[in-house]
PDB file of N, CA and C in Angstrom:
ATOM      1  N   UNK A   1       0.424  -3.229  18.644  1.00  0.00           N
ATOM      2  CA  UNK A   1       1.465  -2.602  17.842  1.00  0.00           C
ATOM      3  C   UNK A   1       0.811  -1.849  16.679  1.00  0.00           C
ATOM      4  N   UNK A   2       1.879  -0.899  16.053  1.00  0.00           N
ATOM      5  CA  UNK A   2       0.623   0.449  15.709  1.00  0.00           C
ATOM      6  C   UNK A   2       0.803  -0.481  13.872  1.00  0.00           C
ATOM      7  N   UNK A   3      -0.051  -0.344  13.063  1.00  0.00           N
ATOM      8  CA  UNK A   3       0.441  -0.902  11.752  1.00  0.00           C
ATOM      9  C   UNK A   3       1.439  -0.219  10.996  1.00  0.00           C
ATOM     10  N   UNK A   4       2.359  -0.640  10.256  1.00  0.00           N
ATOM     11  CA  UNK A   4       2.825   0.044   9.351  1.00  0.00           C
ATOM     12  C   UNK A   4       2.513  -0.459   7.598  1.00  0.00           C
ATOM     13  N   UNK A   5       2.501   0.460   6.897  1.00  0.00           N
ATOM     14  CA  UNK A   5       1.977   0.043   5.963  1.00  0.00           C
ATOM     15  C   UNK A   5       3.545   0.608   4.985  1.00  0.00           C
ATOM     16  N   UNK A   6       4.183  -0.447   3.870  1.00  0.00           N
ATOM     17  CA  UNK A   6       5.073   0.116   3.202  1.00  0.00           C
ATOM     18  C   UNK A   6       4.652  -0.622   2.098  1.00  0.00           C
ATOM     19  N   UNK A   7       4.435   0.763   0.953  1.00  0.00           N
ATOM     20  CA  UNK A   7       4.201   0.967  -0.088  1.00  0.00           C
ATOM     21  C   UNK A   7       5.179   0.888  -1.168  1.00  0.00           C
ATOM     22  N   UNK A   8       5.180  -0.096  -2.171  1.00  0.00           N
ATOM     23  CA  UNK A   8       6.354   0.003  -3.123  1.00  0.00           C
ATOM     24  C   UNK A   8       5.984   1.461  -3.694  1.00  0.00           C
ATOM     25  N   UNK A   9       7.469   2.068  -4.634  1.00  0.00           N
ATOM     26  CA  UNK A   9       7.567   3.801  -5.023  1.00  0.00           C
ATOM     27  C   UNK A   9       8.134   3.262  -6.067  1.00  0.00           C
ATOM     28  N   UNK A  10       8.823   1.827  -6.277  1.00  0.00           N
ATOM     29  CA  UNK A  10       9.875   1.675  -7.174  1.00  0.00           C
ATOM     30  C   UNK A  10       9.546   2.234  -8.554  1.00  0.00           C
ATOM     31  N   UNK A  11      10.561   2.751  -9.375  1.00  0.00           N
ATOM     32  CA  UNK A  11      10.587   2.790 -11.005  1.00  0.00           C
ATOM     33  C   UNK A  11      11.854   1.634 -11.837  1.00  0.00           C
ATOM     34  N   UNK A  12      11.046   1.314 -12.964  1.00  0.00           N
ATOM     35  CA  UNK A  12      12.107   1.043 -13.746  1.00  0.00           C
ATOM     36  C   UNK A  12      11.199   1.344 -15.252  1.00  0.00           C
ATOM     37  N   UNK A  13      12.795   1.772 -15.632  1.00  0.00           N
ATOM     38  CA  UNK A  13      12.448   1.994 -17.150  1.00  0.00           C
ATOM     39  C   UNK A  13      12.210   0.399 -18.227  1.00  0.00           C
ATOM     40  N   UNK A  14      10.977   1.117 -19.057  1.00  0.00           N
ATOM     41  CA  UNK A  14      10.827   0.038 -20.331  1.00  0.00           C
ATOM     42  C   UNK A  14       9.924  -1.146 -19.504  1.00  0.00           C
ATOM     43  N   UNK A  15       9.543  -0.853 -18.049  1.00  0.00           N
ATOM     44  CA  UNK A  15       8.850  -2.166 -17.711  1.00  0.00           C
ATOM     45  C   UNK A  15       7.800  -1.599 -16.750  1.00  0.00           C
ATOM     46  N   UNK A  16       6.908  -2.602 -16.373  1.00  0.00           N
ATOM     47  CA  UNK A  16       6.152  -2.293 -15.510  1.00  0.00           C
ATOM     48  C   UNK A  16       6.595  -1.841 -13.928  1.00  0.00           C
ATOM     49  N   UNK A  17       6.208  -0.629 -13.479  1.00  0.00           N
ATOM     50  CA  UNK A  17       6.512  -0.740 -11.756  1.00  0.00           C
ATOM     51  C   UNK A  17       5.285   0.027 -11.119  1.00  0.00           C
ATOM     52  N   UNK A  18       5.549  -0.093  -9.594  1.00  0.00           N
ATOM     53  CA  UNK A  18       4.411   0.044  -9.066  1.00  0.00           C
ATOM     54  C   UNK A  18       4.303   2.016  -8.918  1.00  0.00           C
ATOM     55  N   UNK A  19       5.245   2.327  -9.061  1.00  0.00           N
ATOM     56  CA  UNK A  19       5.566   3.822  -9.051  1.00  0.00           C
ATOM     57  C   UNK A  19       4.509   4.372 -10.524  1.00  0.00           C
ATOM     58  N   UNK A  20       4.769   3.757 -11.164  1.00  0.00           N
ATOM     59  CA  UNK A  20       4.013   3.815 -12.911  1.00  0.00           C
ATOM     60  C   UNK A  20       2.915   3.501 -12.700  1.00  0.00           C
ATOM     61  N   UNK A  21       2.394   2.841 -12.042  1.00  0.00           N
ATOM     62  CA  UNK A  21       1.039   1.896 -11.914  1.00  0.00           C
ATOM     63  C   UNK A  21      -0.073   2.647 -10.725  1.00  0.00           C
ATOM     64  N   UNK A  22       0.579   3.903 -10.494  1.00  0.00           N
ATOM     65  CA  UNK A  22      -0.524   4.740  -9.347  1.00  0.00           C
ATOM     66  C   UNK A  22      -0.105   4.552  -7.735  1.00  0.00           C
ATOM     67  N   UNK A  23       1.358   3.590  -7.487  1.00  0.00           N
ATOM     68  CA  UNK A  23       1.297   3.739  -5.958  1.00  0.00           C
ATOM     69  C   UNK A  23       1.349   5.750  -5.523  1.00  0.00           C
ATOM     70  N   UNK A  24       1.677   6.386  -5.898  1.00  0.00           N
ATOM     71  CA  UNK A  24       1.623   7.859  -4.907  1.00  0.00           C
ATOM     72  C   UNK A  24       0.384   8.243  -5.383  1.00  0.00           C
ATOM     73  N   UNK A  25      -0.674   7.471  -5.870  1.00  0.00           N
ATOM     74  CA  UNK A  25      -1.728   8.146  -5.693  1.00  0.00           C
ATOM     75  C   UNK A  25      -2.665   7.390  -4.497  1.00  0.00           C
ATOM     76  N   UNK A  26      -2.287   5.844  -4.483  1.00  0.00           N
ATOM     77  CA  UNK A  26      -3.071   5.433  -3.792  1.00  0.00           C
ATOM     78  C   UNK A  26      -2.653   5.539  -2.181  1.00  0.00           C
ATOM     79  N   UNK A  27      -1.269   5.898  -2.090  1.00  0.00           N
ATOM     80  CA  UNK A  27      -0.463   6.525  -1.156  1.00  0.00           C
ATOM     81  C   UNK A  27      -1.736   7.778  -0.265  1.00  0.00           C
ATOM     82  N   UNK A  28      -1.934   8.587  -1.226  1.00  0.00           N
ATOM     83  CA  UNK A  28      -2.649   9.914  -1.032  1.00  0.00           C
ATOM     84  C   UNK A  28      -3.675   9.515  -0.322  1.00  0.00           C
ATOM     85  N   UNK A  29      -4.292   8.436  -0.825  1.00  0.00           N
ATOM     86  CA  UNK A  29      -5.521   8.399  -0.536  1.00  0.00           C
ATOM     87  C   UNK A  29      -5.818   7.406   0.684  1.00  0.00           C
ATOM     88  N   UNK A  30      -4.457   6.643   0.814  1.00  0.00           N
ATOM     89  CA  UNK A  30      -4.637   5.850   2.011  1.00  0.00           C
ATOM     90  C   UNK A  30      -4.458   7.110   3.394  1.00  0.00           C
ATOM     91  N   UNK A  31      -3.812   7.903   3.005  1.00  0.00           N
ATOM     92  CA  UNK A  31      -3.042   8.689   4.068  1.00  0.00           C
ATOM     93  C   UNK A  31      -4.273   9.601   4.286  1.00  0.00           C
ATOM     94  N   UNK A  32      -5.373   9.811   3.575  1.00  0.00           N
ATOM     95  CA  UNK A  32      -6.853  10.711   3.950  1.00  0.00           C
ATOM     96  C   UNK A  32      -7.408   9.478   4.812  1.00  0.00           C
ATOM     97  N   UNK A  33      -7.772   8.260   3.966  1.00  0.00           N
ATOM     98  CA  UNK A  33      -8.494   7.253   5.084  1.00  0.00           C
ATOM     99  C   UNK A  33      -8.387   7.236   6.537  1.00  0.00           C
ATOM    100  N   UNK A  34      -6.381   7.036   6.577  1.00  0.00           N
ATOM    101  CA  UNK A  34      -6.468   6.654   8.009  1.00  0.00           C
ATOM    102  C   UNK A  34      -6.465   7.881   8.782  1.00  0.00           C
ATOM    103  N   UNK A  35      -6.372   9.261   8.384  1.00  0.00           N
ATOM    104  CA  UNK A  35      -6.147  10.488   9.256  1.00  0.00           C
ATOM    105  C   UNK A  35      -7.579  10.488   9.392  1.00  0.00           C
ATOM    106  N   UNK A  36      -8.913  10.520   8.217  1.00  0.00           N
ATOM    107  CA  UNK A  36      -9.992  10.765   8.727  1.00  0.00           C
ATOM    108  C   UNK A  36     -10.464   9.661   9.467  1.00  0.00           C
ATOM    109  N   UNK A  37     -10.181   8.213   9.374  1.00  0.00           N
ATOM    110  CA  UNK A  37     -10.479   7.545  10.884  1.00  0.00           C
ATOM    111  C   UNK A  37     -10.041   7.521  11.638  1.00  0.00           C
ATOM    112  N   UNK A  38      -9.011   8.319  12.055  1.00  0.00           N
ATOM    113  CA  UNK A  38      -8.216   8.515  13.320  1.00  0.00           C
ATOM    114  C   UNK A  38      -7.592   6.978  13.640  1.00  0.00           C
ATOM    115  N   UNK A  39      -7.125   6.705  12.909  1.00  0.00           N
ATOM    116  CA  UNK A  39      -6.006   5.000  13.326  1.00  0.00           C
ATOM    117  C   UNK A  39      -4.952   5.561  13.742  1.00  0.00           C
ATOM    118  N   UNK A  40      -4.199   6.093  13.088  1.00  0.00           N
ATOM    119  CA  UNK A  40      -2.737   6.307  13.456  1.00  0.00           C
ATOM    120  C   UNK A  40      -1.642   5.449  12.844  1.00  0.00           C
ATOM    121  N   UNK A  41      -1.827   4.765  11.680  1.00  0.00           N
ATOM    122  CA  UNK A  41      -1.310   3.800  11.158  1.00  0.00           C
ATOM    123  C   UNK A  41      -0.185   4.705  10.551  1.00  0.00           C
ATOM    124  N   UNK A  42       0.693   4.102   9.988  1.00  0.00           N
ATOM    125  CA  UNK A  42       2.508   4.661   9.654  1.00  0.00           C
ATOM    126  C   UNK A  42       2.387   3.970   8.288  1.00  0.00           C
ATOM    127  N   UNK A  43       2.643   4.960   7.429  1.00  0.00           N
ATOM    128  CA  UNK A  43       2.982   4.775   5.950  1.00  0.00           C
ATOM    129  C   UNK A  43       4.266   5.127   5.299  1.00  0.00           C
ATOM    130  N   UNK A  44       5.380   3.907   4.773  1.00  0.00           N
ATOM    131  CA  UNK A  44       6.263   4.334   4.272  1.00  0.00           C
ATOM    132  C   UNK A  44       6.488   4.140   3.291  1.00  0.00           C
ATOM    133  N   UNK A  45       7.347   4.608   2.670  1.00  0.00           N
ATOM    134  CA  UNK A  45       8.110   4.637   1.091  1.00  0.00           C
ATOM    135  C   UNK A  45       8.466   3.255   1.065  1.00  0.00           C
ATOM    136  N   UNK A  46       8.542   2.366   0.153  1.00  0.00           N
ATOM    137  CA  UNK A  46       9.169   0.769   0.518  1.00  0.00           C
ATOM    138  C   UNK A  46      10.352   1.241  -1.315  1.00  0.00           C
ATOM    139  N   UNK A  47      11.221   0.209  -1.268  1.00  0.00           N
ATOM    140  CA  UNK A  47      11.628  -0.386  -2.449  1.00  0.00           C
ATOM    141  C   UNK A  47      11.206  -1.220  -3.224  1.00  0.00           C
ATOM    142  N   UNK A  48      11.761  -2.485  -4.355  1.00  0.00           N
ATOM    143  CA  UNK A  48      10.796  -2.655  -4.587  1.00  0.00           C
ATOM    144  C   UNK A  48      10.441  -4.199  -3.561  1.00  0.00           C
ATOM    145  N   UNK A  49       9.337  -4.737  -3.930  1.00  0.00           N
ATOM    146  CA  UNK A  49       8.803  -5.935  -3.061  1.00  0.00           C
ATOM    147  C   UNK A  49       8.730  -7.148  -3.970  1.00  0.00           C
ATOM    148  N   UNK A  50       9.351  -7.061  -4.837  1.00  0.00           N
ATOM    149  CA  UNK A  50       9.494  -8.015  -5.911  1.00  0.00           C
ATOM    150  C   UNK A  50       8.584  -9.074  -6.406  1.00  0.00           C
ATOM    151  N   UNK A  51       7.368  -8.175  -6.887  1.00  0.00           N
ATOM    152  CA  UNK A  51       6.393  -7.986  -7.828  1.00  0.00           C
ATOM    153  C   UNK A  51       5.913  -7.021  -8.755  1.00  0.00           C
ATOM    154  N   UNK A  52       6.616  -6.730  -9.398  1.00  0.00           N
ATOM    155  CA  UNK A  52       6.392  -5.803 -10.163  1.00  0.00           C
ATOM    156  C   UNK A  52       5.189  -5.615 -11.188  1.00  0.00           C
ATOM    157  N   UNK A  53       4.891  -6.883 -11.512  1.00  0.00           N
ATOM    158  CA  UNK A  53       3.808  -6.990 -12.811  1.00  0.00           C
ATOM    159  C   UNK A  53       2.777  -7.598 -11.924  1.00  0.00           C
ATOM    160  N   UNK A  54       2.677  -7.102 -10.892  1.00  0.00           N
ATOM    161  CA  UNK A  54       1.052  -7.596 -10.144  1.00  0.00           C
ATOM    162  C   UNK A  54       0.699  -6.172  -9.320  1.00  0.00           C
ATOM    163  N   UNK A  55       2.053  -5.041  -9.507  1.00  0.00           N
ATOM    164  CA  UNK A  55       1.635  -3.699  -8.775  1.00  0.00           C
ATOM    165  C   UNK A  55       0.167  -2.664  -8.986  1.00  0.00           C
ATOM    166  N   UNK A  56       0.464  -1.693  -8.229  1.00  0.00           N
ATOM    167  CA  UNK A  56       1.042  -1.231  -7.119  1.00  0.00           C
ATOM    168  C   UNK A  56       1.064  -2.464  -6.460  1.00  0.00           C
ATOM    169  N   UNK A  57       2.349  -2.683  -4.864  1.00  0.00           N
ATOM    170  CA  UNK A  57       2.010  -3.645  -4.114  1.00  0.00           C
ATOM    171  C   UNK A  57       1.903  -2.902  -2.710  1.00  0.00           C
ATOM    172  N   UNK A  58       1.404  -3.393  -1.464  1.00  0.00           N
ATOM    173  CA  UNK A  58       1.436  -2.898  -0.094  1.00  0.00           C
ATOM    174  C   UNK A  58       1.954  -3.900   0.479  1.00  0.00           C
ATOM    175  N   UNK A  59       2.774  -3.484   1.329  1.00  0.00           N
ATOM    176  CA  UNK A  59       3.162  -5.253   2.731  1.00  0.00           C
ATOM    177  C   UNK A  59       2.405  -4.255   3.731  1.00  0.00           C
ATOM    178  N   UNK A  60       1.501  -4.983   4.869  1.00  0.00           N
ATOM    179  CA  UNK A  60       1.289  -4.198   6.043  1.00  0.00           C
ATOM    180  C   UNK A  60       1.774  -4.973   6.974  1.00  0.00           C
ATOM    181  N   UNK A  61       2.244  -4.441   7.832  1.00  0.00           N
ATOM    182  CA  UNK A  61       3.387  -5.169   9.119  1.00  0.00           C
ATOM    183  C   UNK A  61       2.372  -4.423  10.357  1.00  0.00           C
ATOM    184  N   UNK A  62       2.581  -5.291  11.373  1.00  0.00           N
ATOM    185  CA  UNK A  62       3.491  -6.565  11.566  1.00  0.00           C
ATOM    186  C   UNK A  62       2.276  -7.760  11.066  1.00  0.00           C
ATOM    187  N   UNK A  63       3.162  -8.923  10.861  1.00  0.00           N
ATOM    188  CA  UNK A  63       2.225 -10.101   9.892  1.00  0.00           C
ATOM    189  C   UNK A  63       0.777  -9.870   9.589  1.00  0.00           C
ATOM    190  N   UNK A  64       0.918  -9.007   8.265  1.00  0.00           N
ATOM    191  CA  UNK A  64      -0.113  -8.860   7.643  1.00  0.00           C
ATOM    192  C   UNK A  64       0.252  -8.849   5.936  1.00  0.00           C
ATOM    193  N   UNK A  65      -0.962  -8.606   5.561  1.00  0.00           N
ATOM    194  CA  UNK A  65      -0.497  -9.250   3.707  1.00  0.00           C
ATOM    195  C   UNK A  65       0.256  -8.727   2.834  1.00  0.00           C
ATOM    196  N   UNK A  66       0.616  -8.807   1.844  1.00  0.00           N
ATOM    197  CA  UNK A  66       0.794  -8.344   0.938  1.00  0.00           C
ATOM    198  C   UNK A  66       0.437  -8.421   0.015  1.00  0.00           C
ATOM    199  N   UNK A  67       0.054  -7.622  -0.498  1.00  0.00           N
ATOM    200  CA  UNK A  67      -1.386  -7.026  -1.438  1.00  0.00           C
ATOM    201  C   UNK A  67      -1.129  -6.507  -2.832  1.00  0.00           C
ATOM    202  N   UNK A  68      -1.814  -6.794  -4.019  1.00  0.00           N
ATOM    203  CA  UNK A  68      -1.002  -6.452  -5.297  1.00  0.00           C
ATOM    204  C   UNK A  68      -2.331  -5.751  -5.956  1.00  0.00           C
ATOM    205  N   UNK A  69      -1.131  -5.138  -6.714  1.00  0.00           N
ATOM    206  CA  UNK A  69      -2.800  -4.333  -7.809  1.00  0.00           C
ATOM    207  C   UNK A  69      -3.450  -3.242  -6.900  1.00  0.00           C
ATOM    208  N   UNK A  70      -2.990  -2.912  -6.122  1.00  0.00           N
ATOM    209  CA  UNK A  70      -3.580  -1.820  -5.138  1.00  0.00           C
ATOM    210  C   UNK A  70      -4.030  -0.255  -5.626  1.00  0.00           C
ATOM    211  N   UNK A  71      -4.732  -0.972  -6.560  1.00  0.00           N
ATOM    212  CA  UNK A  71      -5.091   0.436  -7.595  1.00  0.00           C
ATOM    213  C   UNK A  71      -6.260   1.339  -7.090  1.00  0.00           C
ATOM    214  N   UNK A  72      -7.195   0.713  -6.507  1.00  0.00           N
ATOM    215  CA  UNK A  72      -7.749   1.786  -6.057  1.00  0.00           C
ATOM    216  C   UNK A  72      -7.790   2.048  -4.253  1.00  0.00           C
ATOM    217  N   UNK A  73      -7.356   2.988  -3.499  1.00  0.00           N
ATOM    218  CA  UNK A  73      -6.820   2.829  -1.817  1.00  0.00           C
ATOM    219  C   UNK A  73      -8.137   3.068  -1.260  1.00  0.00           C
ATOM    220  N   UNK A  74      -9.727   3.155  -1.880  1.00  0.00           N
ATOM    221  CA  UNK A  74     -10.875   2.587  -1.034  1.00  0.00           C
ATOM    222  C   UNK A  74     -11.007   1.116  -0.689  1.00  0.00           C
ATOM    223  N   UNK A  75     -10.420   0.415  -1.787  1.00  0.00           N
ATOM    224  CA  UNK A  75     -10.192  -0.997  -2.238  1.00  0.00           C
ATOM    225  C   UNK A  75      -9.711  -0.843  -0.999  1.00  0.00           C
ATOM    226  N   UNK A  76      -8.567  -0.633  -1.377  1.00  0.00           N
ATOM    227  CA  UNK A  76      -7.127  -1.134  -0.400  1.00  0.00           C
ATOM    228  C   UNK A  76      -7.532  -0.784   1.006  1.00  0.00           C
ATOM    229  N   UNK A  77      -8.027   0.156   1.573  1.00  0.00           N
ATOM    230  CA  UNK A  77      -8.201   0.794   2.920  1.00  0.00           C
ATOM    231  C   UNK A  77      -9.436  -0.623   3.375  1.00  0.00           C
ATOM    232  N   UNK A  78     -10.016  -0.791   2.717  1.00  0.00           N
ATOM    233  CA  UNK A  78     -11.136  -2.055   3.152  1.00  0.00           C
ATOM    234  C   UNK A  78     -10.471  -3.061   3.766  1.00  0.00           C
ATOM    235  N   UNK A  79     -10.008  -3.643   2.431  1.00  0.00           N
ATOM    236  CA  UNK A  79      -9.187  -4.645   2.848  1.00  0.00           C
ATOM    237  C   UNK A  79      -8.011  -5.135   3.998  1.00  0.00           C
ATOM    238  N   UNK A  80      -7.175  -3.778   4.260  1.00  0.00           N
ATOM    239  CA  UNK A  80      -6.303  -3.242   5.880  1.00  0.00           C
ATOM    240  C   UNK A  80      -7.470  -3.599   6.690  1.00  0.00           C
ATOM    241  N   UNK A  81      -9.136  -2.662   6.485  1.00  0.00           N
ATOM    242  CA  UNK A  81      -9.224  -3.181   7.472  1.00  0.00           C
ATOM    243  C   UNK A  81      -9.542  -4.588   8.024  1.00  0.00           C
ATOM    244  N   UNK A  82     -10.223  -5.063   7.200  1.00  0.00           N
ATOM    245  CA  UNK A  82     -10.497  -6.886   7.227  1.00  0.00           C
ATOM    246  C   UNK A  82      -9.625  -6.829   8.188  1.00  0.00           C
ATOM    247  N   UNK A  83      -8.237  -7.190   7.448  1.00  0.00           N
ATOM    248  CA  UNK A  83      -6.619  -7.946   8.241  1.00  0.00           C
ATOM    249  C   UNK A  83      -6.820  -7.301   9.430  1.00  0.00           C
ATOM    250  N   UNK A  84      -7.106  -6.347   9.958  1.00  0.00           N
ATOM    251  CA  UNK A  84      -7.593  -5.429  11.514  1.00  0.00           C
ATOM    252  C   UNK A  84      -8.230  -6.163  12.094  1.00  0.00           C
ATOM    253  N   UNK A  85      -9.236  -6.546  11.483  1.00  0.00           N
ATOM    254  CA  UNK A  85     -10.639  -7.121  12.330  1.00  0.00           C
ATOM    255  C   UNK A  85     -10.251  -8.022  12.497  1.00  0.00           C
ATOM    256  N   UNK A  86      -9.253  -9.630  11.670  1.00  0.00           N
ATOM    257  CA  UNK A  86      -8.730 -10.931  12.085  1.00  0.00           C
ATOM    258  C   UNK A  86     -10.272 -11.273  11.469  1.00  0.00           C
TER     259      UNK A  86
END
């Protein structure tokens, strides 16, 4: 099954969210990783994942983690792949 990866976008005012905290950048940069390794993995917009003060967060489906602080998406692209490898 192909991965999907959904990315919190959420905002809220006066507080921390993962939208504030760099998810559409690390968005960007996941979406270069997996096109230049040719995976084919599916990235979506999520709501929020209700963690806000541990963001950005990622869930990757199907049963895979969810991941906080996803501030930098070399970080993050590593780590997807670990959960890949089992």
């Amino acid at each position: 099954m192909t991965p999907t990866l959904f990315i919190c976008v959420n905002r809220r005012r006066g507080a921390g969210s993962c939208s504030g905290g760099g998810a559409f950048e690390v968005m960007a940069v996941l979406r270069t990783e997996i096109e230049a390794r040719g995976l084919g993995w599916d990235i979506r917009l999520s709501p929020c994942l209700g963690h806000c003060a541990l963001g950005p967060n990622i869930k990757a489906s199907p049963n895979g983690p969810l991941l906080h602080g996803c501030t930098d998406g070399k970080e993050v692209m590593a780590r997807l792949l670990e959960w890949r490898r089992g």
